[in-house]
C-alpha atoms as a PDB file:
ATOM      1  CA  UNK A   1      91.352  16.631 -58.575  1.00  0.00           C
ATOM      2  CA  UNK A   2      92.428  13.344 -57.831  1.00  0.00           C
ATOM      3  CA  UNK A   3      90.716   9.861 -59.422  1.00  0.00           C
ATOM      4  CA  UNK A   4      88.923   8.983 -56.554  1.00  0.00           C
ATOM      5  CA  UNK A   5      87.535  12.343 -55.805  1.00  0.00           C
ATOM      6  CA  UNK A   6      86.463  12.752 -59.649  1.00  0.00           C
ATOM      7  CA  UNK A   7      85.042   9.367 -59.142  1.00  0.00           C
ATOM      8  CA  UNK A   8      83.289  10.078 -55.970  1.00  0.00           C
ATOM      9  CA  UNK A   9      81.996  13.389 -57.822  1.00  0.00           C
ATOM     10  CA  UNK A  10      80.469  10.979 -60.623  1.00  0.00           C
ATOM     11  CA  UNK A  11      78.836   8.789 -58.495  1.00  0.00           C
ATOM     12  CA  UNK A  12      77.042  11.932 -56.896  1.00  0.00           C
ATOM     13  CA  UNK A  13      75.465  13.549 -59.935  1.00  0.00           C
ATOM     14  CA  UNK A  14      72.819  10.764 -60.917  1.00  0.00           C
ATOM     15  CA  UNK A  15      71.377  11.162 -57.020  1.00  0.00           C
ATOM     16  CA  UNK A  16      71.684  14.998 -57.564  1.00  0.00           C
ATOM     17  CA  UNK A  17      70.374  14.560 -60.508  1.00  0.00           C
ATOM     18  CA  UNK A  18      67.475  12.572 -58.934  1.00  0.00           C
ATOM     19  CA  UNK A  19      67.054  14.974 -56.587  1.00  0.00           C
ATOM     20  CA  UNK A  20      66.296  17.969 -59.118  1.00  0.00           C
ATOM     21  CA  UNK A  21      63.691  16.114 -61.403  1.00  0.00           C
ATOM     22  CA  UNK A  22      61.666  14.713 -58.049  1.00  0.00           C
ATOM     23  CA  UNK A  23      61.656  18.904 -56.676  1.00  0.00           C
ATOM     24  CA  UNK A  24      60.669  20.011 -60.096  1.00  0.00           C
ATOM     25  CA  UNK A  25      58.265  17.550 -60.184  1.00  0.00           C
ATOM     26  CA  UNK A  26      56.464  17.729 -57.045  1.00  0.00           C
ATOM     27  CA  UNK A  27      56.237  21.546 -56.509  1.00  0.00           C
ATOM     28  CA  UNK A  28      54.402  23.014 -59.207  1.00  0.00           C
ATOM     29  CA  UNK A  29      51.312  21.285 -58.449  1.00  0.00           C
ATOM     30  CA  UNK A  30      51.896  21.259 -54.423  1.00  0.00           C
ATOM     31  CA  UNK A  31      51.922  24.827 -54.769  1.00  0.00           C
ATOM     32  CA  UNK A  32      48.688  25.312 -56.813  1.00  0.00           C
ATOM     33  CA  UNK A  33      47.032  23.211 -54.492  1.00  0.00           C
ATOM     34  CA  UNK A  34      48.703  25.601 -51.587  1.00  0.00           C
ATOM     35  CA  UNK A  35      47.454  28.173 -53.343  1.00  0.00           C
ATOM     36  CA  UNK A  36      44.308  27.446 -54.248  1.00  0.00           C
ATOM     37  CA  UNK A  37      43.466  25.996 -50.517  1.00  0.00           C
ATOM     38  CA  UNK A  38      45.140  29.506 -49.074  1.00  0.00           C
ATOM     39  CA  UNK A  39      42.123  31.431 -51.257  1.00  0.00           C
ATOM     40  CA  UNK A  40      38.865  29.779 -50.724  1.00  0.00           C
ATOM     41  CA  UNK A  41      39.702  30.326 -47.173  1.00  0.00           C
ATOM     42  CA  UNK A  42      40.540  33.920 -47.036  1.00  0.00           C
ATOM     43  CA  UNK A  43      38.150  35.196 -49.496  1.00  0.00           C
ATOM     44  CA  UNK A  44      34.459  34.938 -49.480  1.00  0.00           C
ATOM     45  CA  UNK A  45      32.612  33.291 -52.296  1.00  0.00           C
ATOM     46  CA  UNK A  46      29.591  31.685 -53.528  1.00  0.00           C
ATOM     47  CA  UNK A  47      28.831  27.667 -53.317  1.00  0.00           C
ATOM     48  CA  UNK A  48      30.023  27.761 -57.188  1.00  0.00           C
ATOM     49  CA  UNK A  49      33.003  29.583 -56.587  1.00  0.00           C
ATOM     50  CA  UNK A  50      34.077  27.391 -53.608  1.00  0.00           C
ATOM     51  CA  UNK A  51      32.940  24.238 -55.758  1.00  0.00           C
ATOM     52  CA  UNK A  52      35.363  25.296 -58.508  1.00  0.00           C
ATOM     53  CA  UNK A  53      38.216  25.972 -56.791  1.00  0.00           C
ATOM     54  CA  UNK A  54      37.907  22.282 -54.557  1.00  0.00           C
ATOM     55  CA  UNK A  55      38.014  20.827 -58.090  1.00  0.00           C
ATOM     56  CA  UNK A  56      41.057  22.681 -59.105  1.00  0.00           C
ATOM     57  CA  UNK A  57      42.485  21.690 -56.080  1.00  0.00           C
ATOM     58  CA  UNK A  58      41.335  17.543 -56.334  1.00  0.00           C
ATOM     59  CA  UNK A  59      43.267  17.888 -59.889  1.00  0.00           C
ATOM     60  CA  UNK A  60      46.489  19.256 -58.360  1.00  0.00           C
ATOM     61  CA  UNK A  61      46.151  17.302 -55.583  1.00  0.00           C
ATOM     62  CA  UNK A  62      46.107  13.780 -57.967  1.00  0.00           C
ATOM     63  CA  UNK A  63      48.618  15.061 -59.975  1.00  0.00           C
ATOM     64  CA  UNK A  64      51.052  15.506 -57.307  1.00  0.00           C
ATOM     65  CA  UNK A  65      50.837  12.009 -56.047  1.00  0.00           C
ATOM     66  CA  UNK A  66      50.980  10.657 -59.473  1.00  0.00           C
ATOM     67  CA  UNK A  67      54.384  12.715 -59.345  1.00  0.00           C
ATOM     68  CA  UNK A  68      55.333  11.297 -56.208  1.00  0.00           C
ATOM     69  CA  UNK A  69      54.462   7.733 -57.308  1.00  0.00           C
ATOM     70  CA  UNK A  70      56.617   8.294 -60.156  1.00  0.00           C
ATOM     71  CA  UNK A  71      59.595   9.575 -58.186  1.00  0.00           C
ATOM     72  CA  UNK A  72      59.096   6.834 -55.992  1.00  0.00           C
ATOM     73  CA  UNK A  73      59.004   4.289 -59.346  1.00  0.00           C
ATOM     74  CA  UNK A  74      62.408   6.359 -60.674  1.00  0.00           C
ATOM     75  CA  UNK A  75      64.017   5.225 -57.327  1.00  0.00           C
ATOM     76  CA  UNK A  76      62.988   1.633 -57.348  1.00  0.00           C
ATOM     77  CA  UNK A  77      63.919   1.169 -60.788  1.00  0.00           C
ATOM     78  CA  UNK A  78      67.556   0.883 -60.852  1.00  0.00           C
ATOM     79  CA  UNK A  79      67.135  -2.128 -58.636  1.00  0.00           C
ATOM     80  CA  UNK A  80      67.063  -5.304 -60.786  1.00  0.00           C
ATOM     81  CA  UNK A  81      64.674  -6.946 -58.495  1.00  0.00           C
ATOM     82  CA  UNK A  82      64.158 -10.875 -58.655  1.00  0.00           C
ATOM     83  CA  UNK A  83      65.517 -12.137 -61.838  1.00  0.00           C
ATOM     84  CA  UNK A  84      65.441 -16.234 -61.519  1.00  0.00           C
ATOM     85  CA  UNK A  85      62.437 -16.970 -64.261  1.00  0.00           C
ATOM     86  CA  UNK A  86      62.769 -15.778 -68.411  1.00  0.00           C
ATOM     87  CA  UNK A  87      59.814 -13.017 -68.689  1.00  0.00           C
ATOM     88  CA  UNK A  88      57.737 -14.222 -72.185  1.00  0.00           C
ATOM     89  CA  UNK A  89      57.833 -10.765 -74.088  1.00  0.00           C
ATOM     90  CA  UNK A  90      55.549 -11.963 -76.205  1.00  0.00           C
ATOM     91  CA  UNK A  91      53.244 -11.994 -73.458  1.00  0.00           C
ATOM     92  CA  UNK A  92      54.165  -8.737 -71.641  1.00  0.00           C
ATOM     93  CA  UNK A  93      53.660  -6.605 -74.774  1.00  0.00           C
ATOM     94  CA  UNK A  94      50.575  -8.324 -75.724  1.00  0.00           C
ATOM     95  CA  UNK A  95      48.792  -7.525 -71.966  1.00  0.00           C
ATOM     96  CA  UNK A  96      50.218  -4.403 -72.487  1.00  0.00           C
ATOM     97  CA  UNK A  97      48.966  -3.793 -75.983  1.00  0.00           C
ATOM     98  CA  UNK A  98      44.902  -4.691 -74.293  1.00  0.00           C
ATOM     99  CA  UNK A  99      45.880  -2.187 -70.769  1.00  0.00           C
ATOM    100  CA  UNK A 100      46.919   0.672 -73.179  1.00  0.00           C
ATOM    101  CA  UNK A 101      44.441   0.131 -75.685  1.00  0.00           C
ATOM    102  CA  UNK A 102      41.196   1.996 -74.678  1.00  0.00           C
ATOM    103  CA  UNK A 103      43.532   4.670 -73.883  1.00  0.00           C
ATOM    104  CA  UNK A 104      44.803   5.491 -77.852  1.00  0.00           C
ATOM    105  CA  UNK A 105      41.647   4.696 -79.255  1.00  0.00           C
ATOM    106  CA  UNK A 106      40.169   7.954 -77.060  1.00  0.00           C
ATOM    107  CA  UNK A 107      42.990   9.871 -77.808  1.00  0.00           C
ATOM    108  CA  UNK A 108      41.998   8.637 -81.539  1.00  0.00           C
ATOM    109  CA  UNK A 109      45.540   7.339 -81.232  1.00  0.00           C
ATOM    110  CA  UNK A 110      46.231   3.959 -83.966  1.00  0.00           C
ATOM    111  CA  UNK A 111      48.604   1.924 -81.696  1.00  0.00           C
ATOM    112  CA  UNK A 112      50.187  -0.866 -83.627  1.00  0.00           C
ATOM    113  CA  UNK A 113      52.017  -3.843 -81.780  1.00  0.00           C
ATOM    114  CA  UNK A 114      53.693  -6.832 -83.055  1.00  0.00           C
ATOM    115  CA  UNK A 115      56.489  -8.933 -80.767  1.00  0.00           C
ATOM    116  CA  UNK A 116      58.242 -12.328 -82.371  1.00  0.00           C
ATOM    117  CA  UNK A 117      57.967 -14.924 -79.121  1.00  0.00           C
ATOM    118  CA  UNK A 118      61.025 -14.873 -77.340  1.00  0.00           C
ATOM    119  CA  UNK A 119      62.103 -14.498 -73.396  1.00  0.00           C
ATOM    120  CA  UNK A 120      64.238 -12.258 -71.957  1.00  0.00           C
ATOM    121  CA  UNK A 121      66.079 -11.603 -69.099  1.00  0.00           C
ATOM    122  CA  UNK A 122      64.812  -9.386 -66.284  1.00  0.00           C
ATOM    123  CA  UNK A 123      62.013  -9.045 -63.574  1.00  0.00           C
ATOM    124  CA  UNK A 124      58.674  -9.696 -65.192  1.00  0.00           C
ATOM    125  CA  UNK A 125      56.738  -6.636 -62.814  1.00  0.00           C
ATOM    126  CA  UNK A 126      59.818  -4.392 -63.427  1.00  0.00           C
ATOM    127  CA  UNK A 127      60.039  -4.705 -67.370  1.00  0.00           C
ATOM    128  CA  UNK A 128      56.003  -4.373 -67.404  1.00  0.00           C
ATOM    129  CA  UNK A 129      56.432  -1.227 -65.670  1.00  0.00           C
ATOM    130  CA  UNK A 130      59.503   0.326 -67.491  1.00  0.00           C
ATOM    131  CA  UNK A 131      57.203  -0.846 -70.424  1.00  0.00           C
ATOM    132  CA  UNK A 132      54.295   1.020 -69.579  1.00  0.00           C
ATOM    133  CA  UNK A 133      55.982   3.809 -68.668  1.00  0.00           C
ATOM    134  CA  UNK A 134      57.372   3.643 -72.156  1.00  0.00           C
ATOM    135  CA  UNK A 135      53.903   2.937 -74.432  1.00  0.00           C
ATOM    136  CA  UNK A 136      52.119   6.071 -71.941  1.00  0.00           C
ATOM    137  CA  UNK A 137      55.120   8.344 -72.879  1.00  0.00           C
ATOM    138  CA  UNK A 138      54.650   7.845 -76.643  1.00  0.00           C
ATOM    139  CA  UNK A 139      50.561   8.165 -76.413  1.00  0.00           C
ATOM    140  CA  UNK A 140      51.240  11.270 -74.207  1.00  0.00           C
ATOM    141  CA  UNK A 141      53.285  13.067 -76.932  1.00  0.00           C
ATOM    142  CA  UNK A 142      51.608  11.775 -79.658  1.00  0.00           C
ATOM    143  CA  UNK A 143      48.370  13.701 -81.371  1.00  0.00           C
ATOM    144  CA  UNK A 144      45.391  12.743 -82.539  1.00  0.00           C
ATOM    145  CA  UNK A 145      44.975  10.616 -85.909  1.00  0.00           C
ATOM    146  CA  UNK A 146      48.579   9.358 -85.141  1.00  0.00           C
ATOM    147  CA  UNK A 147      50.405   6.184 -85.323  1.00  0.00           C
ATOM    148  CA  UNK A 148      52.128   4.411 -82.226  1.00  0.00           C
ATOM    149  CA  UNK A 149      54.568   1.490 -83.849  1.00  0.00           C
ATOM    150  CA  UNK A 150      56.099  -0.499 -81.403  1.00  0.00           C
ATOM    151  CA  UNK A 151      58.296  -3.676 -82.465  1.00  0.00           C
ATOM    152  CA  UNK A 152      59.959  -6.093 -81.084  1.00  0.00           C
ATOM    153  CA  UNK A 153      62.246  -8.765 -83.245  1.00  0.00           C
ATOM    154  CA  UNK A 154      65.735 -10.618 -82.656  1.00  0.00           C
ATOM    155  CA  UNK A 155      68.744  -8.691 -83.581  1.00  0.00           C
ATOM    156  CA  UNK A 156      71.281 -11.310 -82.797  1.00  0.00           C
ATOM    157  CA  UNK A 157      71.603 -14.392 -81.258  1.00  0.00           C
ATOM    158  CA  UNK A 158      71.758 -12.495 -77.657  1.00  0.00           C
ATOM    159  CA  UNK A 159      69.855  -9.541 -77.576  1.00  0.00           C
ATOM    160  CA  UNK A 160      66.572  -8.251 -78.738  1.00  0.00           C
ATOM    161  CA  UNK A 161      65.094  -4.611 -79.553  1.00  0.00           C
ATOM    162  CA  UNK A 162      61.864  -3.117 -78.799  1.00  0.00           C
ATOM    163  CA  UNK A 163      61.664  -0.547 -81.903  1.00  0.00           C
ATOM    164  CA  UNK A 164      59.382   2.393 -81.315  1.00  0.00           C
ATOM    165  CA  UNK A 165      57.727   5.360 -83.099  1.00  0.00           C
ATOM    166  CA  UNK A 166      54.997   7.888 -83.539  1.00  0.00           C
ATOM    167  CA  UNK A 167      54.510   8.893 -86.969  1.00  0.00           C
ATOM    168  CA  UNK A 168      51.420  10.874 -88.768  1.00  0.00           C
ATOM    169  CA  UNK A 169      49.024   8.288 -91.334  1.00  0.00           C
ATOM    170  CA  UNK A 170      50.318  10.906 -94.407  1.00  0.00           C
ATOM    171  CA  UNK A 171      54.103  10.504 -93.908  1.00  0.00           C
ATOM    172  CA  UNK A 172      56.736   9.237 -92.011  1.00  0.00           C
ATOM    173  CA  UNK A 173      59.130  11.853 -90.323  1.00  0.00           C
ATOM    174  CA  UNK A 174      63.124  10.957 -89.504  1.00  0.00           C
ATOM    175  CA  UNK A 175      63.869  12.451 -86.000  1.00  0.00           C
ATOM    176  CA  UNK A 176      67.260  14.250 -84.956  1.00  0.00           C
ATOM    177  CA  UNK A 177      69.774  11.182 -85.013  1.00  0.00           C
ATOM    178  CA  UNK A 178      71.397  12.656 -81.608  1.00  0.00           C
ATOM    179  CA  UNK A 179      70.080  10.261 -78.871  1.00  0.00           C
ATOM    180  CA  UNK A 180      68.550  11.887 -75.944  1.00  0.00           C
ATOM    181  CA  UNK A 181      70.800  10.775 -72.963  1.00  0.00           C
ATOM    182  CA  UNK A 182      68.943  11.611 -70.157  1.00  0.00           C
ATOM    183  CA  UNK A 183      65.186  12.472 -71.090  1.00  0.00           C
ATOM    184  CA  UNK A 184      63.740  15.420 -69.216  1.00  0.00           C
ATOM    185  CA  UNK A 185      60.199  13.503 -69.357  1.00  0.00           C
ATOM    186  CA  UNK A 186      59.988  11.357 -65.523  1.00  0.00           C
ATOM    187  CA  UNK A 187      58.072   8.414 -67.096  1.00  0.00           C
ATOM    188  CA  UNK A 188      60.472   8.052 -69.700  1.00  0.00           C
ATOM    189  CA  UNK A 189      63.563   8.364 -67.179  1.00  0.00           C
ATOM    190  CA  UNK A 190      61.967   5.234 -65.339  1.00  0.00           C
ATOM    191  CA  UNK A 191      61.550   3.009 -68.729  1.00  0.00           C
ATOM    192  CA  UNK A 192      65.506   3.882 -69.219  1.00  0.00           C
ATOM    193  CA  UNK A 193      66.506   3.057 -65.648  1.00  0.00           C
ATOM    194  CA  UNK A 194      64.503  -0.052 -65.870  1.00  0.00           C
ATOM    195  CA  UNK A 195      65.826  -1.899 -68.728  1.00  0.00           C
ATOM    196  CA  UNK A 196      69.515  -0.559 -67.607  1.00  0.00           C
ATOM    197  CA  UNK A 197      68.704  -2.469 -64.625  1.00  0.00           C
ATOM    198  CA  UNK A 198      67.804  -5.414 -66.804  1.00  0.00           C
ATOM    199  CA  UNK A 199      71.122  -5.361 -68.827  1.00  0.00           C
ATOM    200  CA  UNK A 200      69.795  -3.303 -72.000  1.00  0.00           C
ATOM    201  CA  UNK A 201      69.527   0.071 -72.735  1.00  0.00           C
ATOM    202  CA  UNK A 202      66.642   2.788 -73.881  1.00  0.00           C
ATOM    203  CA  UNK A 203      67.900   4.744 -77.005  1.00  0.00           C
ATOM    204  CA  UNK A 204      65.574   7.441 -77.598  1.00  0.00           C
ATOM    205  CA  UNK A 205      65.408  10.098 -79.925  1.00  0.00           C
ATOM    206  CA  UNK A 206      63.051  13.238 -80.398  1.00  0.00           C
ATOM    207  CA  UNK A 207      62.792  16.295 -83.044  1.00  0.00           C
ATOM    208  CA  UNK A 208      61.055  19.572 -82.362  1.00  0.00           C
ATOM    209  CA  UNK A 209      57.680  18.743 -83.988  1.00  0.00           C
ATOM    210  CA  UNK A 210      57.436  15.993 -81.255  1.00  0.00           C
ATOM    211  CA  UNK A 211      58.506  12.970 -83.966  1.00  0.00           C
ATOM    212  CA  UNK A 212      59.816  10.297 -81.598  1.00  0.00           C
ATOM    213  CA  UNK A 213      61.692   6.918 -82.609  1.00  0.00           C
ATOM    214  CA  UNK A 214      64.177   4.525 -80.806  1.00  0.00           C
ATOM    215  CA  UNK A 215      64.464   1.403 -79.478  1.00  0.00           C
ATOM    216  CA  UNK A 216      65.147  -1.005 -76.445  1.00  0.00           C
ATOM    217  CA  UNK A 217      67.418  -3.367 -76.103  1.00  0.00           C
ATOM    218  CA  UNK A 218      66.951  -6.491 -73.878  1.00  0.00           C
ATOM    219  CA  UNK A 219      68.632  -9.530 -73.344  1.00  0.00           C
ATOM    220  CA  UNK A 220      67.478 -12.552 -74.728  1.00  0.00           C
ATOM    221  CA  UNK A 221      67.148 -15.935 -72.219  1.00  0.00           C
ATOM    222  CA  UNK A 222      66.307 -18.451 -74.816  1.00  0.00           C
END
């Protein structure tokens, strides 16, 4: 195999790549919902019968367009977007921090959050979303009566990391030290695209009892 035909053959696998995660995303629930539909029309049933299977099918139904969204968000995110203005971190992470609030304390969830001021370089919109996408992940995996640490301090007189982890109140658990290179989870694939697009990276690492820790590393504007 030649060098450009090895390099044409690395340039394909991220869109084949892409291609795989937004199938496997889209067609479990699109064929519940197919499935579901396909029954309460061929079989009779009572009102309560019928009623329960259009609410099975309203769930499937919102869950594959919050998979499409998020295919559509994995897309979009490699592109940089409009990078002119220094995005206030500070900021971000605190708005953030209030959004994603409500949504630990229900999953009795403790989400801590402390960022130093500094501003970075990047599209404000796109970092908020690669951020969210980030902060939902970690509530997602993490159980109830957990911790949610998040971070975010100089490391040098260029960059700055976003430090992350969940951890239980009683201890604090060390996950695998191999970093995940391309996480199987969609939301977390569009944080890592995201601040790639920025000029950092996402390094993310996760342990069979669903421990995660990492960090993200942006680059500072100030």
């Amino acid at each position: 195999m030649t060098d450009t035909s090895a390099s044409d053959q690395s340039a394909v696998q991220p869109e084949r790549a892409f291609v795989s995660d937004l199938f496997h995303a889209v067609s479990q629930p699109l064929t519940a919902l197919e499935c579901g539909l396909e029954l309460s029309l061929r079989r009779d049933q009572s009102a309560a019968e019928f009623r329960a299977r259009v609410e099975t099918a309203l769930v499937n139904a919102k869950l594959l367009h919050r998979r499409l969204l998020e295919a559509r968000a994995l897309q979009d995110a490699s592109e940089p977007g409009d990078t002119h203005a220094p995005v206030d971190l500070k900021g971000l992470v605190r708005q953030l921090h209030e959004d994603l609030l409500p949504v630990a304390t229900s999953a009795q969830i403790k989400l801590d959050v402390k960022c130093e001021a500094a501003t970075v370089h990047g599209n404000e919109a796109r970092l908020r979303n690669g951020l969210f996408y980030l902060i939902e992940f970690l509530l997602r995996v993490s159980g109830s009566g957990q911790r949610v640490s998040i971070r975010a301090q100089r490391v040098s007189l260029t960059a700055l990391e976003v430090s992350f982890r969940n951890s239980s109140p009683a201890r604090i658990e060390t996950p695998d030290s191999t970093p995940v290179a391309e996480p199987a989870d969609l939301g977390l694939r569009i944080a890592q695209r995201t601040f790639r697009a920025a000029g950092g990276e996402l390094v993310f690492t996760q342990n069979r009892t669903g421990q995660v820790a990492g960090y993200v590393r942006l680059l500072l504007a100030d």
